[in-house]
PDB file of N, CA and C in Angstrom:
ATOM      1  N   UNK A   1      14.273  -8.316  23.088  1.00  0.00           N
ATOM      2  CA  UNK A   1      12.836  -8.205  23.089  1.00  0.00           C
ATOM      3  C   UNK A   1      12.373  -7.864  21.673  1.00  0.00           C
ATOM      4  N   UNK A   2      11.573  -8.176  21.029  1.00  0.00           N
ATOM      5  CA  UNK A   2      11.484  -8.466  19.670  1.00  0.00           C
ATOM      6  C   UNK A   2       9.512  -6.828  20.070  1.00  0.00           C
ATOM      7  N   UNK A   3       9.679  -6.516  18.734  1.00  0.00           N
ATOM      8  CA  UNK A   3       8.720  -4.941  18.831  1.00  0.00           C
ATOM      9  C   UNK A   3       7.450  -5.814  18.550  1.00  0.00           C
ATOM     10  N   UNK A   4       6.333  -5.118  18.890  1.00  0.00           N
ATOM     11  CA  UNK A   4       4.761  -5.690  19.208  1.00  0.00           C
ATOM     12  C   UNK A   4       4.625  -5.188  17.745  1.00  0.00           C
ATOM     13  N   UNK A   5       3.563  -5.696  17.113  1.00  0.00           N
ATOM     14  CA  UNK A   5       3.074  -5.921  15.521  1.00  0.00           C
ATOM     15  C   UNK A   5       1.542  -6.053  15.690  1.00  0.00           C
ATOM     16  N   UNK A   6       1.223  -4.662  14.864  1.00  0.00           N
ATOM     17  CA  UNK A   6      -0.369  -5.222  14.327  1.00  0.00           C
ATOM     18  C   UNK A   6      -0.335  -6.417  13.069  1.00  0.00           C
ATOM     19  N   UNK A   7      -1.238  -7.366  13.575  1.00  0.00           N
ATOM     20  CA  UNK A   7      -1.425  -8.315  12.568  1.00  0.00           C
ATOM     21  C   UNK A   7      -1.886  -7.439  11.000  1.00  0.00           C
ATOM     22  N   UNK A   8      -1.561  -7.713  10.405  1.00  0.00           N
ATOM     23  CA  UNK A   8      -1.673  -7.477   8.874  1.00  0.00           C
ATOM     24  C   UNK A   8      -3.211  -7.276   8.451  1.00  0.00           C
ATOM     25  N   UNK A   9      -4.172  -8.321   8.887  1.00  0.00           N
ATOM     26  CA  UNK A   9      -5.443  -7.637   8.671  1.00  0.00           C
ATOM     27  C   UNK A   9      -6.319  -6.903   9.299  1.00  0.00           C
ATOM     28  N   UNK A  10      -5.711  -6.706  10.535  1.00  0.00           N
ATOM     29  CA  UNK A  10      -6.346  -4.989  11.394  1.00  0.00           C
ATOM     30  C   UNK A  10      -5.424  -3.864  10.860  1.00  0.00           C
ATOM     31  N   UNK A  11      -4.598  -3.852  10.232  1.00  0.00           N
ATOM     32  CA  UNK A  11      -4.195  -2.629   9.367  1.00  0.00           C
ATOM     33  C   UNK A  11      -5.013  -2.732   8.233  1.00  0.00           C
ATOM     34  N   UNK A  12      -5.164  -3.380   7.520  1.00  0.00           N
ATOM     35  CA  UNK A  12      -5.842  -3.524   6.507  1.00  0.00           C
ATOM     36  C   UNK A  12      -7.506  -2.795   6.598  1.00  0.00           C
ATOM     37  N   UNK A  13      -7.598  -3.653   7.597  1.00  0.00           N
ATOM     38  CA  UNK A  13      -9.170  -2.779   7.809  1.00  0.00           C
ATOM     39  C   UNK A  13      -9.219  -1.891   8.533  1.00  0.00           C
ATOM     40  N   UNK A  14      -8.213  -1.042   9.228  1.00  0.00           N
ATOM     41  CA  UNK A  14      -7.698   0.358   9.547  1.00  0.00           C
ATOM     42  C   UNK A  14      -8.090   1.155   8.008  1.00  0.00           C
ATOM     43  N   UNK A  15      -7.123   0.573   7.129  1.00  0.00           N
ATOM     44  CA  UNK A  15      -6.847   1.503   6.261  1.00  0.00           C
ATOM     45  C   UNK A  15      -8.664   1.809   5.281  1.00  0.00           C
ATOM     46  N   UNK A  16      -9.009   0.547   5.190  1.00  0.00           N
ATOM     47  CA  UNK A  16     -10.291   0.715   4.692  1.00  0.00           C
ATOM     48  C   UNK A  16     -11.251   1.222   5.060  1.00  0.00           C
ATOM     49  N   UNK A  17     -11.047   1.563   6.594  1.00  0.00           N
ATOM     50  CA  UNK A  17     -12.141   2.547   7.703  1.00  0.00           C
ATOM     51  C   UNK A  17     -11.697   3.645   6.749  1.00  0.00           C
ATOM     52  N   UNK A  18     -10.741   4.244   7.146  1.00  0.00           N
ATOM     53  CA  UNK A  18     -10.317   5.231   7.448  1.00  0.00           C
ATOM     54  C   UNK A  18     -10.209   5.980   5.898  1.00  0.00           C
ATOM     55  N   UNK A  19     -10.046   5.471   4.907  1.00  0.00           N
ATOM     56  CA  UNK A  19     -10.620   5.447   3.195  1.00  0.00           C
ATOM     57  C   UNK A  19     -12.397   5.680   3.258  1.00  0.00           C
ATOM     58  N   UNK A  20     -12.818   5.031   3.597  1.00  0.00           N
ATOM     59  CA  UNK A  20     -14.523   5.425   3.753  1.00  0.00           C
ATOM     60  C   UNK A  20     -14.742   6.473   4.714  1.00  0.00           C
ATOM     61  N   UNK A  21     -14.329   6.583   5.640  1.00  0.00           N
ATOM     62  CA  UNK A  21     -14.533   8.203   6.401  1.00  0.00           C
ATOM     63  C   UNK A  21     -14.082   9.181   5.539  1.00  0.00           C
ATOM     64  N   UNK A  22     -13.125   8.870   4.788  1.00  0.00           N
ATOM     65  CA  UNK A  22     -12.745  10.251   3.451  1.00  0.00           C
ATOM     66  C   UNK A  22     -13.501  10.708   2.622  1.00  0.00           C
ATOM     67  N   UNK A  23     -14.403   9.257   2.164  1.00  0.00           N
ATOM     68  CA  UNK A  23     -14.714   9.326   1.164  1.00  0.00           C
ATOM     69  C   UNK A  23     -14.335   8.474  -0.520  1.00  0.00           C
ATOM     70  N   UNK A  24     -13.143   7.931  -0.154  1.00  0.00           N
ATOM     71  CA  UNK A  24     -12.487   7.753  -0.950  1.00  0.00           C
ATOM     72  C   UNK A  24     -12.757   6.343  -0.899  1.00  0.00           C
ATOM     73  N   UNK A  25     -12.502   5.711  -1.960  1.00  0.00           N
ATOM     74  CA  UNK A  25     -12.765   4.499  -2.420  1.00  0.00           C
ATOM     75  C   UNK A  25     -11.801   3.041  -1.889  1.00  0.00           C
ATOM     76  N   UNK A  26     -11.530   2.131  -1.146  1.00  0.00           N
ATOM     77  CA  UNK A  26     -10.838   1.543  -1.042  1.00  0.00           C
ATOM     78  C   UNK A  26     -11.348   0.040  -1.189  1.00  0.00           C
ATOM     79  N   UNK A  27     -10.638  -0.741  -1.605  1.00  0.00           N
ATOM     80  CA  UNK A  27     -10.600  -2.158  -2.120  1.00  0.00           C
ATOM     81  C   UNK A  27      -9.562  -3.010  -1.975  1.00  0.00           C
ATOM     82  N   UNK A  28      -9.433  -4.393  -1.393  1.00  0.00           N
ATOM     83  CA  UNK A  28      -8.439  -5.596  -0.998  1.00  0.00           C
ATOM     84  C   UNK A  28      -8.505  -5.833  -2.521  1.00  0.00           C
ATOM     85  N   UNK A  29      -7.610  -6.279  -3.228  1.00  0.00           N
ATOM     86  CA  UNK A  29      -7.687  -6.258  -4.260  1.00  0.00           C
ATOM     87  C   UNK A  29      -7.210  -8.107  -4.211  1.00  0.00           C
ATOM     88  N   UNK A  30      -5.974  -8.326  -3.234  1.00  0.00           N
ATOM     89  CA  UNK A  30      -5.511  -9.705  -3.032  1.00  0.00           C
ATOM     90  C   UNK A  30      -5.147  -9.698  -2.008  1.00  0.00           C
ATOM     91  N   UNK A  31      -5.508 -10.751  -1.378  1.00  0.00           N
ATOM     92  CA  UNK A  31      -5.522 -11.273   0.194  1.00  0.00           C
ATOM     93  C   UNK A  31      -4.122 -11.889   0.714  1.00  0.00           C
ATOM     94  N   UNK A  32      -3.329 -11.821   1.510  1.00  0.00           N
ATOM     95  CA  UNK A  32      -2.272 -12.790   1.605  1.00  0.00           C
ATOM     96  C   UNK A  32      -1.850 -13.302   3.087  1.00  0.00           C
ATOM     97  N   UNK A  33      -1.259 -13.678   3.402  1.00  0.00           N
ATOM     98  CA  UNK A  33      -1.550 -14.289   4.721  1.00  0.00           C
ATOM     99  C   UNK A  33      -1.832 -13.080   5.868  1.00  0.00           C
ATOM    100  N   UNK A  34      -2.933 -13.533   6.496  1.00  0.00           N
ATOM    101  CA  UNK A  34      -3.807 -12.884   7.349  1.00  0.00           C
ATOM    102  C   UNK A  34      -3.020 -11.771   8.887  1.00  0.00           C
ATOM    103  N   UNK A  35      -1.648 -12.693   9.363  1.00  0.00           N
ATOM    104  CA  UNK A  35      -1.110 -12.311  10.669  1.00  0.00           C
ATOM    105  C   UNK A  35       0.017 -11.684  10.134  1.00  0.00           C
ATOM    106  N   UNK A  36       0.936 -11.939   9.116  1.00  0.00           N
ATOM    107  CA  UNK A  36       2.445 -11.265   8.596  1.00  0.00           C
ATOM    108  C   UNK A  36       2.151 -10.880   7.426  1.00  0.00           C
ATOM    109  N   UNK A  37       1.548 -10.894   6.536  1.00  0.00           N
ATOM    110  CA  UNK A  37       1.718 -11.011   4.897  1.00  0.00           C
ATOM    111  C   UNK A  37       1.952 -10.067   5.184  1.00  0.00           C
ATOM    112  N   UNK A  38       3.078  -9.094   3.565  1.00  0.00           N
ATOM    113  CA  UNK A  38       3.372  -7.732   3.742  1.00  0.00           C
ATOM    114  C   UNK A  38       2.223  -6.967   2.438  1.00  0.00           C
ATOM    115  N   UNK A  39       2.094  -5.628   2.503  1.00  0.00           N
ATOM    116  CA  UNK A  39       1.144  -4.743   2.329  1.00  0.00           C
ATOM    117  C   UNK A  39       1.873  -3.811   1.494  1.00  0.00           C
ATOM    118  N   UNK A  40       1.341  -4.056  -0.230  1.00  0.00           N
ATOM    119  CA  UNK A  40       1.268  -3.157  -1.382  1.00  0.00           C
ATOM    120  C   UNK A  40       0.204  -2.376  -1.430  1.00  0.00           C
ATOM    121  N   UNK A  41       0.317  -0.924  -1.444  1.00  0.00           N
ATOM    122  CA  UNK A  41      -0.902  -0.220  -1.331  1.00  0.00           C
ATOM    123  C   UNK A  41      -0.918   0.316  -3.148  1.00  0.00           C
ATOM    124  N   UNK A  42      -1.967   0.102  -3.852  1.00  0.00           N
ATOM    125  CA  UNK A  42      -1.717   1.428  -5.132  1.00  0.00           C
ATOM    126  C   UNK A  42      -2.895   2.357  -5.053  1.00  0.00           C
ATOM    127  N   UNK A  43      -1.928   3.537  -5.148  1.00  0.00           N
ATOM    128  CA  UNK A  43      -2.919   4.122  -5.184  1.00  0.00           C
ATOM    129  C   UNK A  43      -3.158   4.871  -6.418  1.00  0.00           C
ATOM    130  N   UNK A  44      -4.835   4.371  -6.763  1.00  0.00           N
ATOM    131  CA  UNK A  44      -5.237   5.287  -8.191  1.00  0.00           C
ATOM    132  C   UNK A  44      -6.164   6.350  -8.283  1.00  0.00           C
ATOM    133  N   UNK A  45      -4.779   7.528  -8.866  1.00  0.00           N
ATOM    134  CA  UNK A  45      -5.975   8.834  -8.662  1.00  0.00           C
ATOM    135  C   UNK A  45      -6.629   8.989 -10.397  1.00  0.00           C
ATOM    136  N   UNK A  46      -6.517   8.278 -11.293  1.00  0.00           N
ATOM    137  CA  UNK A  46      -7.862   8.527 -12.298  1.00  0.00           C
ATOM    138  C   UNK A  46      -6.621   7.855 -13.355  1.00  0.00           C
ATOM    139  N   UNK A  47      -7.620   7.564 -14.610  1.00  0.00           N
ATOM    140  CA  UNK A  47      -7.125   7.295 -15.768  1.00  0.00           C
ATOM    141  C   UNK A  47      -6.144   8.098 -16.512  1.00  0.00           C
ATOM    142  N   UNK A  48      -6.359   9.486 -16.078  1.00  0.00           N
ATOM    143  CA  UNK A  48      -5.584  10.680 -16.779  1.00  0.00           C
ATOM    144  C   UNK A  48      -4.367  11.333 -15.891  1.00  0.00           C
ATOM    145  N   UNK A  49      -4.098  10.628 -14.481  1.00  0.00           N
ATOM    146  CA  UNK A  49      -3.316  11.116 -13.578  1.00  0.00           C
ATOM    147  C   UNK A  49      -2.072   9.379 -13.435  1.00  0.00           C
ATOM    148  N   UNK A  50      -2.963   8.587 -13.373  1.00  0.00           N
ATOM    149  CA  UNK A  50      -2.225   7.326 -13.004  1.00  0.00           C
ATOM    150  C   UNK A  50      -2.226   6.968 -11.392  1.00  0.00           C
ATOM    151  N   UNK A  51      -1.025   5.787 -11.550  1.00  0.00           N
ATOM    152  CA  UNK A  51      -0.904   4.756  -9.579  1.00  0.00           C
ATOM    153  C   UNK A  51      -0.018   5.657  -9.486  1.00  0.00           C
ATOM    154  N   UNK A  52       0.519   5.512  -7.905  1.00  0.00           N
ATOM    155  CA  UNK A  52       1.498   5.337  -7.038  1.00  0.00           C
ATOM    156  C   UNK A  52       1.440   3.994  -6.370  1.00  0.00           C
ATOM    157  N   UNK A  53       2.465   3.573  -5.848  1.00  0.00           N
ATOM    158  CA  UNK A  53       2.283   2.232  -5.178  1.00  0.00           C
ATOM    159  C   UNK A  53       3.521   2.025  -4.485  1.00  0.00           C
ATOM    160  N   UNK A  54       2.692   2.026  -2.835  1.00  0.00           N
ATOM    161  CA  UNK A  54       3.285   2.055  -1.803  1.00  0.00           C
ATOM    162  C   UNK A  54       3.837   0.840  -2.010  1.00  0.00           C
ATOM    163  N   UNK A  55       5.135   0.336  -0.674  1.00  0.00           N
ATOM    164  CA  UNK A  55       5.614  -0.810  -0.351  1.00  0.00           C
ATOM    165  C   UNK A  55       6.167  -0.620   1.177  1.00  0.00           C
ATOM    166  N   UNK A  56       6.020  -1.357   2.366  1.00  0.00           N
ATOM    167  CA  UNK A  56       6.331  -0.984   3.794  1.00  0.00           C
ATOM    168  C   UNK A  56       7.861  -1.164   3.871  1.00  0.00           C
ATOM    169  N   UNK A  57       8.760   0.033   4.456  1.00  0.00           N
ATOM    170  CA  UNK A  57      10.102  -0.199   4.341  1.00  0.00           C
ATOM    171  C   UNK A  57      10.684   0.338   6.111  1.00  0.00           C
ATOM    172  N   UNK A  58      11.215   0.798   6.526  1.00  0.00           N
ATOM    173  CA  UNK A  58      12.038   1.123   7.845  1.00  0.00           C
ATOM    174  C   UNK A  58      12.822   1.808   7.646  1.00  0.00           C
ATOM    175  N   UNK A  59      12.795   3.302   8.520  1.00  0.00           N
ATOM    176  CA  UNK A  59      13.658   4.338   8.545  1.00  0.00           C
ATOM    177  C   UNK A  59      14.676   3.668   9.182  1.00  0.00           C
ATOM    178  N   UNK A  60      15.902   3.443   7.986  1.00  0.00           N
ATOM    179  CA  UNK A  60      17.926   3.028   9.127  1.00  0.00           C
ATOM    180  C   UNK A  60      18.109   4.358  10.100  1.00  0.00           C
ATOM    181  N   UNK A  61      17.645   5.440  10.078  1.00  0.00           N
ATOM    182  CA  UNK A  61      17.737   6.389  11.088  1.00  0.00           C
ATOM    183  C   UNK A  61      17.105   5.948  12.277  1.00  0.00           C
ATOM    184  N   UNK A  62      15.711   6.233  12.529  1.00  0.00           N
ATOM    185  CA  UNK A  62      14.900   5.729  13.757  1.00  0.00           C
ATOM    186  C   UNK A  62      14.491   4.331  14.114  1.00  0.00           C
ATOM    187  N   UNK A  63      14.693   3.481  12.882  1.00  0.00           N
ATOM    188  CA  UNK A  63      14.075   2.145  13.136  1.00  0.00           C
ATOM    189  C   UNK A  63      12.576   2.256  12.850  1.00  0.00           C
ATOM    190  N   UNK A  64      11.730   3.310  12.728  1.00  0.00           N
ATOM    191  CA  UNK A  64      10.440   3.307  12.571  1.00  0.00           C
ATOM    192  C   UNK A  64       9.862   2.711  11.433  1.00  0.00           C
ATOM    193  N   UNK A  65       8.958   2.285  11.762  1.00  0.00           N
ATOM    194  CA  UNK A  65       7.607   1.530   9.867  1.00  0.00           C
ATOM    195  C   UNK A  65       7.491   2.112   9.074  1.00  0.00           C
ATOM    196  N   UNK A  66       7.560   2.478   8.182  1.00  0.00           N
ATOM    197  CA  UNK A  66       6.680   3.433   7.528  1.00  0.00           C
ATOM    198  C   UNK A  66       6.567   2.848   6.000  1.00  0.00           C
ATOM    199  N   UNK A  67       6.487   3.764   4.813  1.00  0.00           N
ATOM    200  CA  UNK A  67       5.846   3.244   3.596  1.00  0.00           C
ATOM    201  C   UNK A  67       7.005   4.044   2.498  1.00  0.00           C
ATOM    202  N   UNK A  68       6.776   3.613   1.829  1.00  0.00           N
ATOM    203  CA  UNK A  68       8.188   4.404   0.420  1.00  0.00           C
ATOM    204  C   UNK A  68       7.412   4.003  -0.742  1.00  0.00           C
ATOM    205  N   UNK A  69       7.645   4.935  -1.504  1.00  0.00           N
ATOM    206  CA  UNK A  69       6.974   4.663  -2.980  1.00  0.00           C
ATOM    207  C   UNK A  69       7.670   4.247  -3.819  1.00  0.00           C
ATOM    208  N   UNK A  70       7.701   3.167  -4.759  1.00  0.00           N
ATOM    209  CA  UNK A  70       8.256   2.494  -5.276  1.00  0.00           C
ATOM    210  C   UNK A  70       7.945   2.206  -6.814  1.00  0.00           C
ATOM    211  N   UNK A  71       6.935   3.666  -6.883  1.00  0.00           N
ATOM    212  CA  UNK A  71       6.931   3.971  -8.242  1.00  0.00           C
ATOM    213  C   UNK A  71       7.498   4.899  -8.841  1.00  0.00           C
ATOM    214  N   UNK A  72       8.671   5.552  -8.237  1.00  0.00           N
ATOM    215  CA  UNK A  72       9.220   6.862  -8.801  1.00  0.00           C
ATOM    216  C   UNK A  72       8.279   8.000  -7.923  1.00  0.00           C
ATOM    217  N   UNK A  73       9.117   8.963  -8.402  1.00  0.00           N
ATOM    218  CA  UNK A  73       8.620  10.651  -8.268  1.00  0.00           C
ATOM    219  C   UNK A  73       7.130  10.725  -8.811  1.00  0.00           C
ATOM    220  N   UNK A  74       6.632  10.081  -9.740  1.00  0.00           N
ATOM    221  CA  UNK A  74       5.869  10.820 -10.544  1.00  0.00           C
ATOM    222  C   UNK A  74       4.647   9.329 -10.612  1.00  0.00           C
ATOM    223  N   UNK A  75       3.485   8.949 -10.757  1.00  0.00           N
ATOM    224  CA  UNK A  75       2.634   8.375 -10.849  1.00  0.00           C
ATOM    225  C   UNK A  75       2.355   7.819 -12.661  1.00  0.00           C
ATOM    226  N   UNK A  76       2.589   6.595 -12.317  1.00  0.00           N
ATOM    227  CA  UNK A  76       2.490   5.763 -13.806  1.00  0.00           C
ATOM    228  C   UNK A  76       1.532   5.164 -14.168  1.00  0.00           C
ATOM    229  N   UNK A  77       1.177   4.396 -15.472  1.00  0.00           N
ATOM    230  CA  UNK A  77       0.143   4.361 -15.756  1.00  0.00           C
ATOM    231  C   UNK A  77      -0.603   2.303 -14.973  1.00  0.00           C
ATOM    232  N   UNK A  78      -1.779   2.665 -14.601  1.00  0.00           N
ATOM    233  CA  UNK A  78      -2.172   1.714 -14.002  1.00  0.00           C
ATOM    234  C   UNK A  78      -1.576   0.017 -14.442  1.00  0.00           C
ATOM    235  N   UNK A  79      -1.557   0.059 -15.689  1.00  0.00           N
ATOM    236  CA  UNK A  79      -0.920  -1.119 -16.306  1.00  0.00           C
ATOM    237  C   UNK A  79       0.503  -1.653 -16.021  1.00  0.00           C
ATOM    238  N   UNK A  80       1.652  -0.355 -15.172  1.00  0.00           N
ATOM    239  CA  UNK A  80       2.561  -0.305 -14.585  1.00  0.00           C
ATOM    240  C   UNK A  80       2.742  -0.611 -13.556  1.00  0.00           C
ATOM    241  N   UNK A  81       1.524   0.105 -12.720  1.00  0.00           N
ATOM    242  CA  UNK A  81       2.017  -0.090 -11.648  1.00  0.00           C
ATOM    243  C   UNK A  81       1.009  -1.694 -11.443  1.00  0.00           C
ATOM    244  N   UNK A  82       0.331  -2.072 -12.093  1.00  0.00           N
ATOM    245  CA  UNK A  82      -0.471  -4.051 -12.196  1.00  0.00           C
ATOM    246  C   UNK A  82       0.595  -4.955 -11.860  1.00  0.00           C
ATOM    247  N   UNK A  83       1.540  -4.185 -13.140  1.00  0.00           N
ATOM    248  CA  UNK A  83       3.024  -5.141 -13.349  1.00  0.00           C
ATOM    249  C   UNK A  83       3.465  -5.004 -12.421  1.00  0.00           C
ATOM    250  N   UNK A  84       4.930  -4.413 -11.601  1.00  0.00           N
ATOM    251  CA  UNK A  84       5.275  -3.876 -10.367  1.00  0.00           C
ATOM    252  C   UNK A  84       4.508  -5.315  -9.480  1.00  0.00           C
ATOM    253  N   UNK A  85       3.540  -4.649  -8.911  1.00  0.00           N
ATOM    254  CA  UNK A  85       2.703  -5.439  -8.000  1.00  0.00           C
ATOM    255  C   UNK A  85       2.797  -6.936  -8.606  1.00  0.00           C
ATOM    256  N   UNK A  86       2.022  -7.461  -9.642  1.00  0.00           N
ATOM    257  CA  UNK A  86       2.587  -8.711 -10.214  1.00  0.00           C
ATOM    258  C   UNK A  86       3.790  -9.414  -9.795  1.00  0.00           C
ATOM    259  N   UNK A  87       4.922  -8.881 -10.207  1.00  0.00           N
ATOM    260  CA  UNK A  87       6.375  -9.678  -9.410  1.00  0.00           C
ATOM    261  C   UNK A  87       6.081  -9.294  -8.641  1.00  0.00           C
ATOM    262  N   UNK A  88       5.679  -8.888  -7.416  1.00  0.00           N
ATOM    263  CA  UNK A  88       6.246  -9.061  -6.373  1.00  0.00           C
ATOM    264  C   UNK A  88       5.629  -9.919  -5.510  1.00  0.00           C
ATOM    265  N   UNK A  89       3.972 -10.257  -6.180  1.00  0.00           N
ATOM    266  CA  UNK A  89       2.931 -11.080  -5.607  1.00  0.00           C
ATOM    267  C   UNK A  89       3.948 -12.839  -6.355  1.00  0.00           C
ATOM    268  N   UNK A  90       4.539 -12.457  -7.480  1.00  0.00           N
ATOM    269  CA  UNK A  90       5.234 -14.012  -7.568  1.00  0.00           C
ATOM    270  C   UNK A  90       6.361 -14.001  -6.912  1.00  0.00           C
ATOM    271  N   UNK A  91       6.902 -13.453  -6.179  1.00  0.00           N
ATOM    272  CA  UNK A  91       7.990 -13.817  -5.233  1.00  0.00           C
ATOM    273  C   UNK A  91       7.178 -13.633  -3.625  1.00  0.00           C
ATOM    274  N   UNK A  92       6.525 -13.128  -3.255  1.00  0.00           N
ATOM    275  CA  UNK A  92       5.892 -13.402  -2.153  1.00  0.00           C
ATOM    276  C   UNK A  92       4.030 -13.304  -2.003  1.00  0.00           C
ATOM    277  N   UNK A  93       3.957 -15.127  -2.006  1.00  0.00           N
ATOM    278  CA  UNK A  93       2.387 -15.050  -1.988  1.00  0.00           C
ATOM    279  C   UNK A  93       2.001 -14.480  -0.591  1.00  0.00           C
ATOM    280  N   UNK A  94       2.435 -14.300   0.103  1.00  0.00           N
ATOM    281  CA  UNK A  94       1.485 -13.762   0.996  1.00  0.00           C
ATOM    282  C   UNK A  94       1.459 -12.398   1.252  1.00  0.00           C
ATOM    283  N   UNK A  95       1.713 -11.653   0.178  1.00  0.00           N
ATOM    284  CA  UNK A  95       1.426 -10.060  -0.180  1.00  0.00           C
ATOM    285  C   UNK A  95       0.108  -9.710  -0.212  1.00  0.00           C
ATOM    286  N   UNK A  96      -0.325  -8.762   0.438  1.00  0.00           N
ATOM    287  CA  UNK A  96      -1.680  -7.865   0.428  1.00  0.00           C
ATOM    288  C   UNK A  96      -2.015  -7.239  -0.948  1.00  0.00           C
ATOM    289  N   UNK A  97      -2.272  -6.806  -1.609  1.00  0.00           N
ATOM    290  CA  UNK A  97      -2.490  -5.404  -2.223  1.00  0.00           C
ATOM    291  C   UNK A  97      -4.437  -4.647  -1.910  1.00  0.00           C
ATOM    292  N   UNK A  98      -3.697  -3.543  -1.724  1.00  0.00           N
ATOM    293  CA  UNK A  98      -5.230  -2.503  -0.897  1.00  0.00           C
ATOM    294  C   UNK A  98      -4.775  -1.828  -2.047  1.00  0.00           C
ATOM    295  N   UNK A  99      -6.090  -1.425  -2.932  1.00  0.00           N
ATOM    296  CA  UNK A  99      -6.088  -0.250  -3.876  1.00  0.00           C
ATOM    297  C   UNK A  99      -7.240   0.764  -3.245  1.00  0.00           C
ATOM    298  N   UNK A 100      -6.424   1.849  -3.631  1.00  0.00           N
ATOM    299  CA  UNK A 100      -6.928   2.889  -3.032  1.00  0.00           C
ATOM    300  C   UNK A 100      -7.490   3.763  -3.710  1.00  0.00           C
ATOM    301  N   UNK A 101      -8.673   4.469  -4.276  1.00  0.00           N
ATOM    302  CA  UNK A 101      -9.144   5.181  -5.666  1.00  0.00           C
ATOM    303  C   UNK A 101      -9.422   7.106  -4.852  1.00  0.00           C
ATOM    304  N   UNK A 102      -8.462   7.925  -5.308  1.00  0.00           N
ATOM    305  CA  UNK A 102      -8.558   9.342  -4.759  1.00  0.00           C
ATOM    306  C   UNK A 102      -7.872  10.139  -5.574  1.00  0.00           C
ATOM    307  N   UNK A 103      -8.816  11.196  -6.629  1.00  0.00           N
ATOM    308  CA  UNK A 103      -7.935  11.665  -7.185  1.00  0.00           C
ATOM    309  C   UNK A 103      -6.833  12.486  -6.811  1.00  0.00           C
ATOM    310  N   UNK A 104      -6.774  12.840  -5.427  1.00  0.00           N
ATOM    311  CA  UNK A 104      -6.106  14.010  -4.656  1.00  0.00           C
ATOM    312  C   UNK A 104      -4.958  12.636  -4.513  1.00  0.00           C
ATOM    313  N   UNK A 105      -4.909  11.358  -4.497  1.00  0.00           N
ATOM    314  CA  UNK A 105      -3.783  10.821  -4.346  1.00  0.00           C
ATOM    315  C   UNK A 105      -3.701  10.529  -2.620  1.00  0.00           C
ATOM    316  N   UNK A 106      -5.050  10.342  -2.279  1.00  0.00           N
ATOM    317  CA  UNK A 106      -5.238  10.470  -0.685  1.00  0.00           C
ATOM    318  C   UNK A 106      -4.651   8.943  -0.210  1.00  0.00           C
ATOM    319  N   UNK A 107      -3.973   8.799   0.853  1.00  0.00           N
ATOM    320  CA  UNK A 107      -3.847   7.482   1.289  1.00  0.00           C
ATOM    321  C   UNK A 107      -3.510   7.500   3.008  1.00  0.00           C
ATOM    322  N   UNK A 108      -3.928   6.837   3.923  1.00  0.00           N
ATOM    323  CA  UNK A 108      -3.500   6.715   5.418  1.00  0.00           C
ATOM    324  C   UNK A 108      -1.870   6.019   5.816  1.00  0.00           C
ATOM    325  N   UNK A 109      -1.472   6.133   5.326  1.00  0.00           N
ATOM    326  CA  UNK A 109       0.492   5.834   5.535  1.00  0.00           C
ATOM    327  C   UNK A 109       1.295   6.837   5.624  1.00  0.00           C
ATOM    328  N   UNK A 110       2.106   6.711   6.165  1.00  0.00           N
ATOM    329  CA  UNK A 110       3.503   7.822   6.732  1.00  0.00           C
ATOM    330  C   UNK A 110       4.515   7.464   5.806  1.00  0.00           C
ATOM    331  N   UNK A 111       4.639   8.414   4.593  1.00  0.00           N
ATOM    332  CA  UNK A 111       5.770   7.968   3.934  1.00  0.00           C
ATOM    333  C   UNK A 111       7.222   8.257   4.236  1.00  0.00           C
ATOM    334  N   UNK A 112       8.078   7.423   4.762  1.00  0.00           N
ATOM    335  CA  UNK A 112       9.852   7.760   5.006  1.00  0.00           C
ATOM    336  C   UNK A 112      10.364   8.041   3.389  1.00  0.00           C
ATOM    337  N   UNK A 113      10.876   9.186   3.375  1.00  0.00           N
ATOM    338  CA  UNK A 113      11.416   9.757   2.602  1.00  0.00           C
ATOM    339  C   UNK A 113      13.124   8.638   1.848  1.00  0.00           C
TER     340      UNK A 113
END
């Protein structure tokens, strides 16, 4: 039996609700296929702090969804994390990217450690 899936753009506009009830700024930055495409989140907390930038990965423990950061420990500078996102939008066009603007570094994902 294969696991039930939210289509890719009702998460998407999950995440963008749920960014405007914060307060916080959110933006599709690039669109990619509507039912599977997979979902780069960056998130930018200011010019003087830098991105993070999510990527969706799976706990090998539980099997569960969740998100991993794939910018390091520490938040780099926006031009970094452009790049990053860049390859990965040329190896798969049907990648999302949702930018997310909070200086607290706010975002709606469950990160697996």
């Amino acid at each position: 039996m294969t696991e039930a899936r939210l289509k890719t753009h009702v998460i998407i506009q999950s995440a963008v609700r749920r960014a405007s009830m914060r307060g916080a700024a959110a933006t599709v930055a690039r669109r990619g296929d509507p039912d599977a495409g997979p979902i780069y989140v960056k998130v930018n907390r200011g010019p003087d702090v830098g991105c993070t930038v999510l990527a969706p990965t799976r706990d090998w423990d539980t099997g569960a969804l969740g998100w991993r950061i794939v910018t390091g420990g520490e938040p780099v500078p926006e031009v970094d994390a452009d790049a990053l996102i860049d390859r990965e939008r040329a190896i798969d066009p049907d990648l999302w990217v949702l930018e997310i603007e909070d200086r607290e570094g706010w975002h709606p994902f469950d990160i697996i450690s």
